[in-house]
N, C-alpha and C. Protein backbone atom coordinates (compact mmCIF):
# COMPACT_ATOMS: atom_id res chain seq x y z
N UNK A 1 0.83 -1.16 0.00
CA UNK A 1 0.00 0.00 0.00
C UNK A 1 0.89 1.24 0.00
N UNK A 2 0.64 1.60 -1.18
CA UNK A 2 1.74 2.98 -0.99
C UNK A 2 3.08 3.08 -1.95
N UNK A 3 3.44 1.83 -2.13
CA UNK A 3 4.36 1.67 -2.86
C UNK A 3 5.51 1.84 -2.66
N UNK A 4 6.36 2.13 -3.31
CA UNK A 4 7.80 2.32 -3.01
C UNK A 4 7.74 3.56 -2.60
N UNK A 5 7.24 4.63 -2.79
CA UNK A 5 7.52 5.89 -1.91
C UNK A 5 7.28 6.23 -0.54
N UNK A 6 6.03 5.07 -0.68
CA UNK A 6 5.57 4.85 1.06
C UNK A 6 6.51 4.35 1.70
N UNK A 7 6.88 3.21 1.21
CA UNK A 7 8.16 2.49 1.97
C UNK A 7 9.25 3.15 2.02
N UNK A 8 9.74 3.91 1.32
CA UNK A 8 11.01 4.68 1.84
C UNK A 8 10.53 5.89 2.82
N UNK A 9 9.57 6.59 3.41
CA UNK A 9 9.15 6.68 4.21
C UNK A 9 8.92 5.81 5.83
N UNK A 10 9.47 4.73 5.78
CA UNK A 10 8.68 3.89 6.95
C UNK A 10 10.81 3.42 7.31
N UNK A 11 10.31 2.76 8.51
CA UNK A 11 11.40 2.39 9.10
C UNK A 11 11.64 0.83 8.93
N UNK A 12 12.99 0.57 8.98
CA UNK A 12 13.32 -0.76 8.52
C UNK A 12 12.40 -1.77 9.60
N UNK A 13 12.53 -3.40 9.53
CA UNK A 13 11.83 -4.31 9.98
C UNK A 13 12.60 -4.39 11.47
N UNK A 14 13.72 -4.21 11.55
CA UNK A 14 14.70 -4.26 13.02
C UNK A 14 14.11 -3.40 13.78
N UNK A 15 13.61 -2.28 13.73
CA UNK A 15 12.77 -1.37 14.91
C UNK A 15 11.38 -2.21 15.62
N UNK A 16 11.19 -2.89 15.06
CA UNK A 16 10.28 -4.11 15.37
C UNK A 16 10.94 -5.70 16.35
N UNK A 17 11.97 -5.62 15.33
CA UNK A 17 12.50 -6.93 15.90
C UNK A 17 13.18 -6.48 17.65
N UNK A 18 13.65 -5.16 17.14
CA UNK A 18 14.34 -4.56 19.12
C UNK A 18 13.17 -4.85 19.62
N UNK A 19 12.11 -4.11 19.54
CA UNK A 19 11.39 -3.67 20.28
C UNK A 19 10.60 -5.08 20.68
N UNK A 20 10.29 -6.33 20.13
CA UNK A 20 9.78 -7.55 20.52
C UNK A 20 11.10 -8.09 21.18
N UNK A 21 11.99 -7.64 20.97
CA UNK A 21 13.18 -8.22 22.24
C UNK A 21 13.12 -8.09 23.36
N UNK A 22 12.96 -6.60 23.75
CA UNK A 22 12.44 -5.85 24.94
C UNK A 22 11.18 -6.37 25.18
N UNK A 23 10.75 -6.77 24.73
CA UNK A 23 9.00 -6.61 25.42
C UNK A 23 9.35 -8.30 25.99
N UNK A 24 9.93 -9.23 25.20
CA UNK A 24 9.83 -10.78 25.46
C UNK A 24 10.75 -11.05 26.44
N UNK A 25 12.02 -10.47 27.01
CA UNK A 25 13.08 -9.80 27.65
C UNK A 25 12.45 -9.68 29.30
N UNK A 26 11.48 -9.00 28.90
CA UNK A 26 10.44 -7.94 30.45
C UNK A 26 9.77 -9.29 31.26
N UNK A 27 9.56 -9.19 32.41
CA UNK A 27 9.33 -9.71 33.19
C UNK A 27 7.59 -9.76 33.03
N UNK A 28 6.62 -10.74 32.70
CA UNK A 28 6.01 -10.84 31.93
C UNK A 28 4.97 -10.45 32.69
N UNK A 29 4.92 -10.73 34.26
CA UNK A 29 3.69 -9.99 34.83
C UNK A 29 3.42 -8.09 34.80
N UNK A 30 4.83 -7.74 34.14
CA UNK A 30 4.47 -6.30 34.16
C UNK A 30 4.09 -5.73 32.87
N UNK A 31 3.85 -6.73 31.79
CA UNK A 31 4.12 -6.28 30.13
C UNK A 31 2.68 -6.90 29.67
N UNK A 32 2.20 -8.17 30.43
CA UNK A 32 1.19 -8.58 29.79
C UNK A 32 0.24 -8.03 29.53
N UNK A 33 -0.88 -8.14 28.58
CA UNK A 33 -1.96 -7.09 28.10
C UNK A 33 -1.90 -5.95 27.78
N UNK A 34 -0.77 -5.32 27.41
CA UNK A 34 -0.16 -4.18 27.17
C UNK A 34 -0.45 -4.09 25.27
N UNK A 35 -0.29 -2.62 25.00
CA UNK A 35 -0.72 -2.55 23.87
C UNK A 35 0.88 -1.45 23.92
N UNK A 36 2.24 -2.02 22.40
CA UNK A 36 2.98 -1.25 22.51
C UNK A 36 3.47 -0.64 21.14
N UNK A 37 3.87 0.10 21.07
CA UNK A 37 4.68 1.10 20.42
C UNK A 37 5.98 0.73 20.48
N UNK A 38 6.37 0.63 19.02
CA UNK A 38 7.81 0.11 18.86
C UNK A 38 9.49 1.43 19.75
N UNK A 39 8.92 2.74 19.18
CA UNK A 39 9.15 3.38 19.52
C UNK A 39 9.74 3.67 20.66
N UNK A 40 8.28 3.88 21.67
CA UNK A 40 7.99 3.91 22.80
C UNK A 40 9.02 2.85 23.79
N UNK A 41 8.81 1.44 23.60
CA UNK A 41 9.35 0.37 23.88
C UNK A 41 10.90 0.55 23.96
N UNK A 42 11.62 0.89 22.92
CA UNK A 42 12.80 1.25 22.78
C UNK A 42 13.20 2.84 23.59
N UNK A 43 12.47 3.93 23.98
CA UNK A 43 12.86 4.92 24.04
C UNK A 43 13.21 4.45 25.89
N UNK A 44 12.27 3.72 26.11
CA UNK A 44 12.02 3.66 27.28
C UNK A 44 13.25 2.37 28.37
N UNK A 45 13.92 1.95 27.00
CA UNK A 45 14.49 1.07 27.52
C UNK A 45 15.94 1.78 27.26
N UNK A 46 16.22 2.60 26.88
CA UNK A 46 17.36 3.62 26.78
C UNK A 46 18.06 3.89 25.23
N UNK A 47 16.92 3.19 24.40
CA UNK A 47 17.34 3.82 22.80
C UNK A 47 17.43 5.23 22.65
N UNK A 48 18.09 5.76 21.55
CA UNK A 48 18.36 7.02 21.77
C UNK A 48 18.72 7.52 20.81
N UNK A 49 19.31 6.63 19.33
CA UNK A 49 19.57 6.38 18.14
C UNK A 49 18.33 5.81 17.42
N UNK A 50 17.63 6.39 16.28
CA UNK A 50 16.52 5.83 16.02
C UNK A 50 16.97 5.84 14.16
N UNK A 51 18.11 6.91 13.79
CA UNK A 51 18.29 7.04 12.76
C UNK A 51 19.04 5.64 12.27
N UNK A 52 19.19 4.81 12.41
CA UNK A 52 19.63 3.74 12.51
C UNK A 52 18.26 2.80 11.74
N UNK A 53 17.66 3.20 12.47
CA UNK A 53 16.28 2.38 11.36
C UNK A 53 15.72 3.07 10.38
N UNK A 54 15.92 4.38 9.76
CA UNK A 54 15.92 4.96 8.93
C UNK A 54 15.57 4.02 7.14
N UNK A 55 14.91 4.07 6.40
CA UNK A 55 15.20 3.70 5.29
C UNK A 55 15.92 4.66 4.21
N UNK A 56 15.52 6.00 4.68
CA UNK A 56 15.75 6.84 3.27
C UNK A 56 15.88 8.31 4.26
N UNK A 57 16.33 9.42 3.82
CA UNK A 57 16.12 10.73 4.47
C UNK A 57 14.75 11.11 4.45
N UNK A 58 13.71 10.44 3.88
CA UNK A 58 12.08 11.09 3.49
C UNK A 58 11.92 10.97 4.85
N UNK A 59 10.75 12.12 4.98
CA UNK A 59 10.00 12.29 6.42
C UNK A 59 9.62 10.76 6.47
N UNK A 60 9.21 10.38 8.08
CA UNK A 60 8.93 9.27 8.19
C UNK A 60 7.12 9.24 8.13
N UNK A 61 6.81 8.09 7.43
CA UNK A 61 5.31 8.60 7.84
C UNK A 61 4.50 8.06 9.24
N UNK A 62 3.83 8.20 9.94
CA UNK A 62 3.50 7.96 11.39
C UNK A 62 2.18 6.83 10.95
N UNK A 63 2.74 5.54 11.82
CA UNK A 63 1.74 4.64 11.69
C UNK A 63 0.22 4.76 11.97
N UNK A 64 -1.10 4.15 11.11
CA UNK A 64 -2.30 4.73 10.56
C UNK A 64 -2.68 4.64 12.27
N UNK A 65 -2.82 3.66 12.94
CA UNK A 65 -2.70 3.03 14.75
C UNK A 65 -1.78 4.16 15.48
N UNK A 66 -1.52 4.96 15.30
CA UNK A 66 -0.79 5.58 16.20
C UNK A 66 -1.69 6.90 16.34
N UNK A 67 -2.06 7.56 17.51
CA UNK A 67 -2.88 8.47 17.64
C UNK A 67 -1.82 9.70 17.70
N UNK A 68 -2.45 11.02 17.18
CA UNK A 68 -1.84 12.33 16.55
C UNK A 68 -1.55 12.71 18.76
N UNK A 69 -2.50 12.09 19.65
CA UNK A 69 -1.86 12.81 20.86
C UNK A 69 -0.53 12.24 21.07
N UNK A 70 -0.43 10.74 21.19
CA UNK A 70 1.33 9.73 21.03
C UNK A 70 2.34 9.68 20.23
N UNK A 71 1.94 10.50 18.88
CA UNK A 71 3.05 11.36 18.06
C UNK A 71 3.46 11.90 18.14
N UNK A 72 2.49 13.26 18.77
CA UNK A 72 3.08 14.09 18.93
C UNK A 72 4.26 14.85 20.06
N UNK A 73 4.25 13.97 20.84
CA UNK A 73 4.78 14.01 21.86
C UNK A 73 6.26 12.75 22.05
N UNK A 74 6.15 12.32 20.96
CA UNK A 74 7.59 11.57 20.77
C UNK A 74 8.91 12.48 19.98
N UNK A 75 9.83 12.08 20.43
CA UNK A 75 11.12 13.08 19.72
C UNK A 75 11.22 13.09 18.35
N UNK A 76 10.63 12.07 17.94
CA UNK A 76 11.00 11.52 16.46
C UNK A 76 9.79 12.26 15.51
N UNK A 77 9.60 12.99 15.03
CA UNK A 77 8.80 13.73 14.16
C UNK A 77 8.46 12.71 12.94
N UNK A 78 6.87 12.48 12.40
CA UNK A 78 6.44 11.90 11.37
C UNK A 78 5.26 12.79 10.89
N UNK A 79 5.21 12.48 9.94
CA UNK A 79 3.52 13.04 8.84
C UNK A 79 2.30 12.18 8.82
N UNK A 80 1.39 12.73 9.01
CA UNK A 80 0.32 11.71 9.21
C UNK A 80 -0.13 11.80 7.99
N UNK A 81 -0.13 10.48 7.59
CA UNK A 81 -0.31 10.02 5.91
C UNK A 81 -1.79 10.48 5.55
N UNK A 82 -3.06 10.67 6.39
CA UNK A 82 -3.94 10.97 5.77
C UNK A 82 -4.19 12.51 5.78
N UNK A 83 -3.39 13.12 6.38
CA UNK A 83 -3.68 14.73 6.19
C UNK A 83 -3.32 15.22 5.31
């Protein structure tokens, strides 16, 4: 969806794979039923480097599931694809 321009917009598959490290990692009575953010997950566990998952210099676009209040308030600046 989106095509190749979308995708060079979006972040590689490893910002995913950290972030299910961390979460499977966590001590499971404090993580279970949790709804997470790859992001989030990583920022919180002391990531700090995000350009690293980068595909391309294009703005990143902000996942369709991610609400404009939890964007906006992360360091990492994205475009919300339907505006």
């Amino acid at each position: 969806m989106g095509g190749e321009t979308t995708a060079k917009s979006s972040r590689s598959v490893e910002i995913v794979a950290d972030a299910a490290y961390q979460i499977l990692s966590s001590d499971p009575k404090k993580c279970t039923g949790n709804f997470f953010i790859d992001e989030v997950v990583l920022r919180d566990s002391g990531v700090k480097d995000f350009e690293k998952y980068r595909l391309s210099s294009q703005d990143l676009l902000r996942d369709f599931f991610i609400s404009d209040e939890i964007a906006n308030n992360l360091p990492t600046k994205t475009m919300n694809f339907y505006k």
